[in-house]
PDB file of N, CA and C in Angstrom:
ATOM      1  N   UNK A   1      18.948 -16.340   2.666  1.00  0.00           N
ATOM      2  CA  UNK A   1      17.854 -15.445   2.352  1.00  0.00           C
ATOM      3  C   UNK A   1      17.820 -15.207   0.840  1.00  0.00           C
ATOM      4  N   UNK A   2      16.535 -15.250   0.241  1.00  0.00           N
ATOM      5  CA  UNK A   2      16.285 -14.835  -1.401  1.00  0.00           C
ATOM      6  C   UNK A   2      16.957 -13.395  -1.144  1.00  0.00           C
ATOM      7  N   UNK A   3      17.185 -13.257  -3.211  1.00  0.00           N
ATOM      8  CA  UNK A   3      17.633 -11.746  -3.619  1.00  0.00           C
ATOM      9  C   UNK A   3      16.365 -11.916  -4.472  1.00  0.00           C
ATOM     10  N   UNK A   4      16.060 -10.917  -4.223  1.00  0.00           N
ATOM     11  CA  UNK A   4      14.726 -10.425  -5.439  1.00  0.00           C
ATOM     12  C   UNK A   4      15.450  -9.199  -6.193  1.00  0.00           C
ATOM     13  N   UNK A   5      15.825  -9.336  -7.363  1.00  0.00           N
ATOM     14  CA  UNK A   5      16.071  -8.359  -8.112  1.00  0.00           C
ATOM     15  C   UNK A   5      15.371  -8.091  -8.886  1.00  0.00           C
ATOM     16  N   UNK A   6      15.337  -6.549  -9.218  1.00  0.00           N
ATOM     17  CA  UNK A   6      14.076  -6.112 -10.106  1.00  0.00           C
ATOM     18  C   UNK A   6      14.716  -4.914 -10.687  1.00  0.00           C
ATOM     19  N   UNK A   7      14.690  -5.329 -12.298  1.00  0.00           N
ATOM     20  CA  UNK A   7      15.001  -4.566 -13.200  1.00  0.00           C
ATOM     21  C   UNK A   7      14.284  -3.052 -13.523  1.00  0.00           C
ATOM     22  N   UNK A   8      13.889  -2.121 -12.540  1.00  0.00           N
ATOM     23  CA  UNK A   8      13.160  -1.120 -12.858  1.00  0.00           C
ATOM     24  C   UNK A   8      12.665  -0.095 -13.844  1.00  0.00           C
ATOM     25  N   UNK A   9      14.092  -0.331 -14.228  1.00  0.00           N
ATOM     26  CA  UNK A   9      13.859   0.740 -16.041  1.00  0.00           C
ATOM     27  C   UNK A   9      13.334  -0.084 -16.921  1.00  0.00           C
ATOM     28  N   UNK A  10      13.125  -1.758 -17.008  1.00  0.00           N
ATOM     29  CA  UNK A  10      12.329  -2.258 -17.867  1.00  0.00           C
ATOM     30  C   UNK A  10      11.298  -2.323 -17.333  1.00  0.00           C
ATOM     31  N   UNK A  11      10.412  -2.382 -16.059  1.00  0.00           N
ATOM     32  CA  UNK A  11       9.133  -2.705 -15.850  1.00  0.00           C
ATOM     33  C   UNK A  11       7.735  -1.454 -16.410  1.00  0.00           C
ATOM     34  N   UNK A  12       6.924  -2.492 -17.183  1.00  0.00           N
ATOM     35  CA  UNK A  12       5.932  -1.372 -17.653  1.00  0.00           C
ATOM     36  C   UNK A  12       4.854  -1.639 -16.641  1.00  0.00           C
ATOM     37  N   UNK A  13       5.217  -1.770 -15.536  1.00  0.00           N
ATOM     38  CA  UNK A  13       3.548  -1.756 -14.349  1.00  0.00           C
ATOM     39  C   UNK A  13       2.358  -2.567 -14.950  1.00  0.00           C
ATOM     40  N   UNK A  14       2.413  -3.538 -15.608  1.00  0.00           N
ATOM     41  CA  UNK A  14       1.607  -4.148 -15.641  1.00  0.00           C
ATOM     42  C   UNK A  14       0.699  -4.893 -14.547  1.00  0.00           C
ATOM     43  N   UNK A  15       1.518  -5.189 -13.942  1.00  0.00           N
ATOM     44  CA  UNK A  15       1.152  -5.481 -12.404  1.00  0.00           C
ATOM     45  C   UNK A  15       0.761  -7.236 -12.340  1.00  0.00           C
ATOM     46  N   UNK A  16       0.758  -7.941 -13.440  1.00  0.00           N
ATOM     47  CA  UNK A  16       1.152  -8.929 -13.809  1.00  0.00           C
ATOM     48  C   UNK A  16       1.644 -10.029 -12.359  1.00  0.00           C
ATOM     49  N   UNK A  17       2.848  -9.628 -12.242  1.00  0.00           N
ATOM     50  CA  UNK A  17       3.679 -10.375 -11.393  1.00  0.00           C
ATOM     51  C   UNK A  17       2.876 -10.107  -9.576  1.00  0.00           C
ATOM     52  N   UNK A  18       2.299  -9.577  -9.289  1.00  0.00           N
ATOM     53  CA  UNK A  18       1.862  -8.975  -8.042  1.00  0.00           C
ATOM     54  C   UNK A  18       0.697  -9.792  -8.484  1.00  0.00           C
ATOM     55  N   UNK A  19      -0.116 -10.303  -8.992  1.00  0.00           N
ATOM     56  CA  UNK A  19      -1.276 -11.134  -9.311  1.00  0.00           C
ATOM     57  C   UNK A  19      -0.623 -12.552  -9.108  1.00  0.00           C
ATOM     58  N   UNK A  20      -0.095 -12.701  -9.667  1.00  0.00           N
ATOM     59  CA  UNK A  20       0.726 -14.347  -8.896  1.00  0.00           C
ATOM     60  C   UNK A  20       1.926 -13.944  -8.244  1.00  0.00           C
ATOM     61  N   UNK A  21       2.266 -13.806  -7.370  1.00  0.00           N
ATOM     62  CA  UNK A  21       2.963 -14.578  -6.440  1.00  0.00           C
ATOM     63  C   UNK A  21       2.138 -14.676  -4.768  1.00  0.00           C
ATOM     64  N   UNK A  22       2.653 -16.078  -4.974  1.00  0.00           N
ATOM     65  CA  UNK A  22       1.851 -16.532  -4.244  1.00  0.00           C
ATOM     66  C   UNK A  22       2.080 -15.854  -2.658  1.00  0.00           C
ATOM     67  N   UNK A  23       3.152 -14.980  -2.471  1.00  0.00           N
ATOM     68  CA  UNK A  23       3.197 -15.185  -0.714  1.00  0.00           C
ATOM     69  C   UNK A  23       2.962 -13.229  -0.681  1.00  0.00           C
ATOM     70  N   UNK A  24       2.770 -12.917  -1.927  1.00  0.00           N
ATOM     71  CA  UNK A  24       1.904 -11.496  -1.560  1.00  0.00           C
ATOM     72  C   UNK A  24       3.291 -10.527  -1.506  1.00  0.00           C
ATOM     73  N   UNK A  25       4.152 -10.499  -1.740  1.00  0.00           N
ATOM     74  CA  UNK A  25       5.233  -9.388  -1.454  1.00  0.00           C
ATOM     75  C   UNK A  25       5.722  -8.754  -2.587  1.00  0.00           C
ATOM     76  N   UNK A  26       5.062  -8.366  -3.311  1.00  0.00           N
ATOM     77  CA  UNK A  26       5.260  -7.668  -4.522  1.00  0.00           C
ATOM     78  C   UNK A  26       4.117  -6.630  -4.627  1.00  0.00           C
ATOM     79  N   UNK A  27       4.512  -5.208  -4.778  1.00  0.00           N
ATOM     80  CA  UNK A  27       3.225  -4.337  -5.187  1.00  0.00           C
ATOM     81  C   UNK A  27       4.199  -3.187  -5.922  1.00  0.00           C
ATOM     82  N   UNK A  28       3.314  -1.698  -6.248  1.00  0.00           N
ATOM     83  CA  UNK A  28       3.722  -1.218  -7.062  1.00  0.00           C
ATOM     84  C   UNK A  28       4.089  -0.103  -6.055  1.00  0.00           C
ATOM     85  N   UNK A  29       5.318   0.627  -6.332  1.00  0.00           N
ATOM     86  CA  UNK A  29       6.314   1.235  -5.753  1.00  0.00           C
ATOM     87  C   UNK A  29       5.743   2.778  -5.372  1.00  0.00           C
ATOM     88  N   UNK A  30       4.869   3.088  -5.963  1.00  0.00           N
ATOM     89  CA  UNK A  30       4.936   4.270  -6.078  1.00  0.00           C
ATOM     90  C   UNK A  30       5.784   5.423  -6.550  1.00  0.00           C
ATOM     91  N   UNK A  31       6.612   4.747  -7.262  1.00  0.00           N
ATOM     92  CA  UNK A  31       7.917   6.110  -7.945  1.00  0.00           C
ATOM     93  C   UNK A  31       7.927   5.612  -9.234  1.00  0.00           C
ATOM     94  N   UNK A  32       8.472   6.450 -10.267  1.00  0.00           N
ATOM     95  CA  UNK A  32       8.048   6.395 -11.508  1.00  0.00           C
ATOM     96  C   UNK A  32       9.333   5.954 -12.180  1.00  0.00           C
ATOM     97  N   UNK A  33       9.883   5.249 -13.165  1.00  0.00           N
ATOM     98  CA  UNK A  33      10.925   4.823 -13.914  1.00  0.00           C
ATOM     99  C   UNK A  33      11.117   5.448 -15.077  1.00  0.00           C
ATOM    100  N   UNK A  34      12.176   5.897 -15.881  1.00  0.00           N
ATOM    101  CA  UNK A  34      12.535   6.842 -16.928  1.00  0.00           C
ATOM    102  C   UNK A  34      11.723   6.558 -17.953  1.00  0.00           C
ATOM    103  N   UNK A  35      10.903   5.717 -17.874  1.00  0.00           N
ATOM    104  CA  UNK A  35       9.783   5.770 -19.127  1.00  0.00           C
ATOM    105  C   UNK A  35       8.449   6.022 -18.765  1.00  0.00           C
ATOM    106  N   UNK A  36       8.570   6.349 -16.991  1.00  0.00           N
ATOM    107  CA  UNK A  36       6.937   7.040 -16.576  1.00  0.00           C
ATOM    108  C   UNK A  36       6.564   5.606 -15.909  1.00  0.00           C
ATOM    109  N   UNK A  37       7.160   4.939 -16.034  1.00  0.00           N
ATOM    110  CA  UNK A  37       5.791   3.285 -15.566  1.00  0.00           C
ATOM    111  C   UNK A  37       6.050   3.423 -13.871  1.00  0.00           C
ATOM    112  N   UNK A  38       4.998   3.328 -13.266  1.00  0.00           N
ATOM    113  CA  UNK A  38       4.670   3.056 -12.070  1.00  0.00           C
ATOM    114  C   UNK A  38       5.510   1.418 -11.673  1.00  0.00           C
ATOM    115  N   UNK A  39       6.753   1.180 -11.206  1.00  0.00           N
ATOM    116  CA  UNK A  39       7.243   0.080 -11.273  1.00  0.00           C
ATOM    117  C   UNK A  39       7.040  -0.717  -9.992  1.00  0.00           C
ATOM    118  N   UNK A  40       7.229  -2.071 -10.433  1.00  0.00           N
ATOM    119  CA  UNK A  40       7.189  -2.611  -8.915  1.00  0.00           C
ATOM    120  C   UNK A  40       8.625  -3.113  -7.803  1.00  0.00           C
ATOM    121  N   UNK A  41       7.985  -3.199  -6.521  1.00  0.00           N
ATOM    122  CA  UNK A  41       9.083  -3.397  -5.839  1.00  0.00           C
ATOM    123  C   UNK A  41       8.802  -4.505  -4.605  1.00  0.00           C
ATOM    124  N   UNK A  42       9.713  -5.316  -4.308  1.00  0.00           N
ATOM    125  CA  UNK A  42       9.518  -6.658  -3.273  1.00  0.00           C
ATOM    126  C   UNK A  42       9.654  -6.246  -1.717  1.00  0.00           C
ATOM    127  N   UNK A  43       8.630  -6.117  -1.221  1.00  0.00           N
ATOM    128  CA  UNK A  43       8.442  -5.221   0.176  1.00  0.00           C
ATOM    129  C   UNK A  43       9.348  -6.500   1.446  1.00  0.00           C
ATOM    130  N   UNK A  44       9.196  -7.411   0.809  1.00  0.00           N
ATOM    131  CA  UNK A  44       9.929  -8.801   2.069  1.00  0.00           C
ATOM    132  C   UNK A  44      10.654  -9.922   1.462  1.00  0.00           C
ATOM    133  N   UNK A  45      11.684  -9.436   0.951  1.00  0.00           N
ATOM    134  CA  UNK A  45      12.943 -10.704   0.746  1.00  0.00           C
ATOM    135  C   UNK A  45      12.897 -12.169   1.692  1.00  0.00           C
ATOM    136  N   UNK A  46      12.741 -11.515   2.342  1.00  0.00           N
ATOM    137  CA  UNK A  46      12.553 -12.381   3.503  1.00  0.00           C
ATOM    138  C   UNK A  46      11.654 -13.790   3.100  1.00  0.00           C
ATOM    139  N   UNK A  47      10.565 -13.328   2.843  1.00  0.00           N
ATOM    140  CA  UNK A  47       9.380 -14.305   3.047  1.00  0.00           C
ATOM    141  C   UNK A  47       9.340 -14.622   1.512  1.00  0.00           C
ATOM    142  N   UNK A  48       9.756 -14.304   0.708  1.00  0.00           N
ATOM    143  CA  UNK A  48      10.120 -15.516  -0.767  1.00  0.00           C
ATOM    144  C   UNK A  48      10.425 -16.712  -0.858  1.00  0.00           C
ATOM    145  N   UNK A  49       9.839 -17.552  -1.594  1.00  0.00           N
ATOM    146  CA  UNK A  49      10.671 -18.693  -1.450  1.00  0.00           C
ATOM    147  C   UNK A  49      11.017 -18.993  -2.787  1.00  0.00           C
ATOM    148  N   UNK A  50      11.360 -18.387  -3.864  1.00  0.00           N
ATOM    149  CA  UNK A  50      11.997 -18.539  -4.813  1.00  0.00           C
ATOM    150  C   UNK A  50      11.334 -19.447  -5.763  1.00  0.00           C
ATOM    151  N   UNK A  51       9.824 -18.827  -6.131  1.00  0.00           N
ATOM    152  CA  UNK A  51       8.649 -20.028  -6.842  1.00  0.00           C
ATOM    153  C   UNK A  51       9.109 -19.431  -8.323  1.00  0.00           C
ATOM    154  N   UNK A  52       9.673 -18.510  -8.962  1.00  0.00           N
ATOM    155  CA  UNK A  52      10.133 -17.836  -9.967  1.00  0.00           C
ATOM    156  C   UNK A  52       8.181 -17.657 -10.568  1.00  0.00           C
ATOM    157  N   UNK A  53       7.319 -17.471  -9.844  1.00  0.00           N
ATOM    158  CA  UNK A  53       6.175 -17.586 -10.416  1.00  0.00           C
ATOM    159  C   UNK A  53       6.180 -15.814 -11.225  1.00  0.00           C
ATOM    160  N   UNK A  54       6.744 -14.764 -10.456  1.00  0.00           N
ATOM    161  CA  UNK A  54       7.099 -13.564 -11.187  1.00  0.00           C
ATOM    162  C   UNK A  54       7.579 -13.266 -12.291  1.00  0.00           C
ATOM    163  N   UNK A  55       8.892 -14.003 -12.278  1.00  0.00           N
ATOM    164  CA  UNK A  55       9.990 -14.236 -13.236  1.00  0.00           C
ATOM    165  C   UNK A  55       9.385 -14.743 -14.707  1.00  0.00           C
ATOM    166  N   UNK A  56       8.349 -15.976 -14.293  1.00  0.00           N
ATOM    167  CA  UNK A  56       7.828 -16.577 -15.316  1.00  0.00           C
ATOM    168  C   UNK A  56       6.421 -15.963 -15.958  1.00  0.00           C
ATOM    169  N   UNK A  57       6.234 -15.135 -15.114  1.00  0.00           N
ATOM    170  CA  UNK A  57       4.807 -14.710 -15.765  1.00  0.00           C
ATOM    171  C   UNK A  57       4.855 -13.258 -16.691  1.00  0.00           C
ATOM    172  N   UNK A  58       6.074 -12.349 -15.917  1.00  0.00           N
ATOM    173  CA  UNK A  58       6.603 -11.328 -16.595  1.00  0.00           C
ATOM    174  C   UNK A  58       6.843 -10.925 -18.227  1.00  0.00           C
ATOM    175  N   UNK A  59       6.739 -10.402 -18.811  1.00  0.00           N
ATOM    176  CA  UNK A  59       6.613 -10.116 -20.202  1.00  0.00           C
ATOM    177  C   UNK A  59       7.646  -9.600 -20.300  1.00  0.00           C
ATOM    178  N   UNK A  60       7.832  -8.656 -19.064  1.00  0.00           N
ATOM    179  CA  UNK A  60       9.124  -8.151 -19.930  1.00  0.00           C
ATOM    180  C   UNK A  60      10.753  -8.545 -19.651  1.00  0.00           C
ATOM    181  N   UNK A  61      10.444  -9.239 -18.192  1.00  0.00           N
ATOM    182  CA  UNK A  61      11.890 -10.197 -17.918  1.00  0.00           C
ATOM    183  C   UNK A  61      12.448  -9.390 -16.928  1.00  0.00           C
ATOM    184  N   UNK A  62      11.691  -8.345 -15.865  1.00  0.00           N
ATOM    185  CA  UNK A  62      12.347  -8.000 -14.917  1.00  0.00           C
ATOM    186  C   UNK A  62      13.081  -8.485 -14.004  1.00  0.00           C
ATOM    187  N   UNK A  63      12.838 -10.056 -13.711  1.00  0.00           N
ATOM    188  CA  UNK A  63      13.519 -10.668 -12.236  1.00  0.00           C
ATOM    189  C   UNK A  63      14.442 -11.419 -12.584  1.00  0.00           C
ATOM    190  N   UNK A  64      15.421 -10.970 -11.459  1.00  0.00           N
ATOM    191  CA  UNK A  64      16.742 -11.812 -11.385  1.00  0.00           C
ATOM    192  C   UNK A  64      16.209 -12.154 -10.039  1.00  0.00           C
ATOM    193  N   UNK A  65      16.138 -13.970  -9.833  1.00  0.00           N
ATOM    194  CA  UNK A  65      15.934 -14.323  -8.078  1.00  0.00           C
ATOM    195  C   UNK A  65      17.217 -15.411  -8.022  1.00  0.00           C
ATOM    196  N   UNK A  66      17.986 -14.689  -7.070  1.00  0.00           N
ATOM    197  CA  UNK A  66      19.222 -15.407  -6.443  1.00  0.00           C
ATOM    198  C   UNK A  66      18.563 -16.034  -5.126  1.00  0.00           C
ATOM    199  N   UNK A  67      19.238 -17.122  -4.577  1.00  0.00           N
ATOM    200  CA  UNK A  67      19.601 -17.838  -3.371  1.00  0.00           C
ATOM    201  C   UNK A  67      20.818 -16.869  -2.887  1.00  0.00           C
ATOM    202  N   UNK A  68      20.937 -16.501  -1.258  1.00  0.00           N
ATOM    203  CA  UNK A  68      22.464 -16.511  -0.907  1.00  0.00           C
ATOM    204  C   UNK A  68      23.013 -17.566  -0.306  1.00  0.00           C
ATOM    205  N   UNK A  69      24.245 -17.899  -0.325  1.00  0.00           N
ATOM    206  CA  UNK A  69      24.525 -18.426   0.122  1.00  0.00           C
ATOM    207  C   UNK A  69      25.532 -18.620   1.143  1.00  0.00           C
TER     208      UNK A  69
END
C-alpha cells in the first residue's frame, strides 16, 4: 500500500496538487496549519498509485510518497 505523506506546516493551500492528481484523493482538510493555510490531506492511501503528479506539481515540496513494502 502507498504512504502519502504530507508536510502540513509547509502547505500554503494552493490547492495546486488536488487539480492534478489524477485518481481524485487529495482535497483540503479543513483545519488550519501554524501559518493559517487551509492545508491539504489524502482521504485514500489506498487508491494511489504513486504518479508523484502532486509531488511534482507542488511549489512548495510537501510530499513524501513511499511504497511499503
Amino acid at each position: 500500500m502507498p504512504k502519502v505523506i504530507i508536510d502540513t506546516d509547509k502547505c500554503k493551500g494552493c490547492g495546486i496538487c488536488i487539480v492534478y492528481c489524477p485518481k481524485k484523493i487529495l482535497r483540503f482538510s479543513g483545519k488550519f496549519n501554524t501559518s493559517g493555510y487551509n492545508y491539504v490531506e489524502c482521504i485514500d492511501e489506498f487508491l494511489c498509485i504513486l504518479c508523484k503528479s502532486c509531488a511534482l506539481m507542488c511549489p512548495d515540496v510537501i510530499f513524501t510518497l513511499k511504497k511499503d513494502e
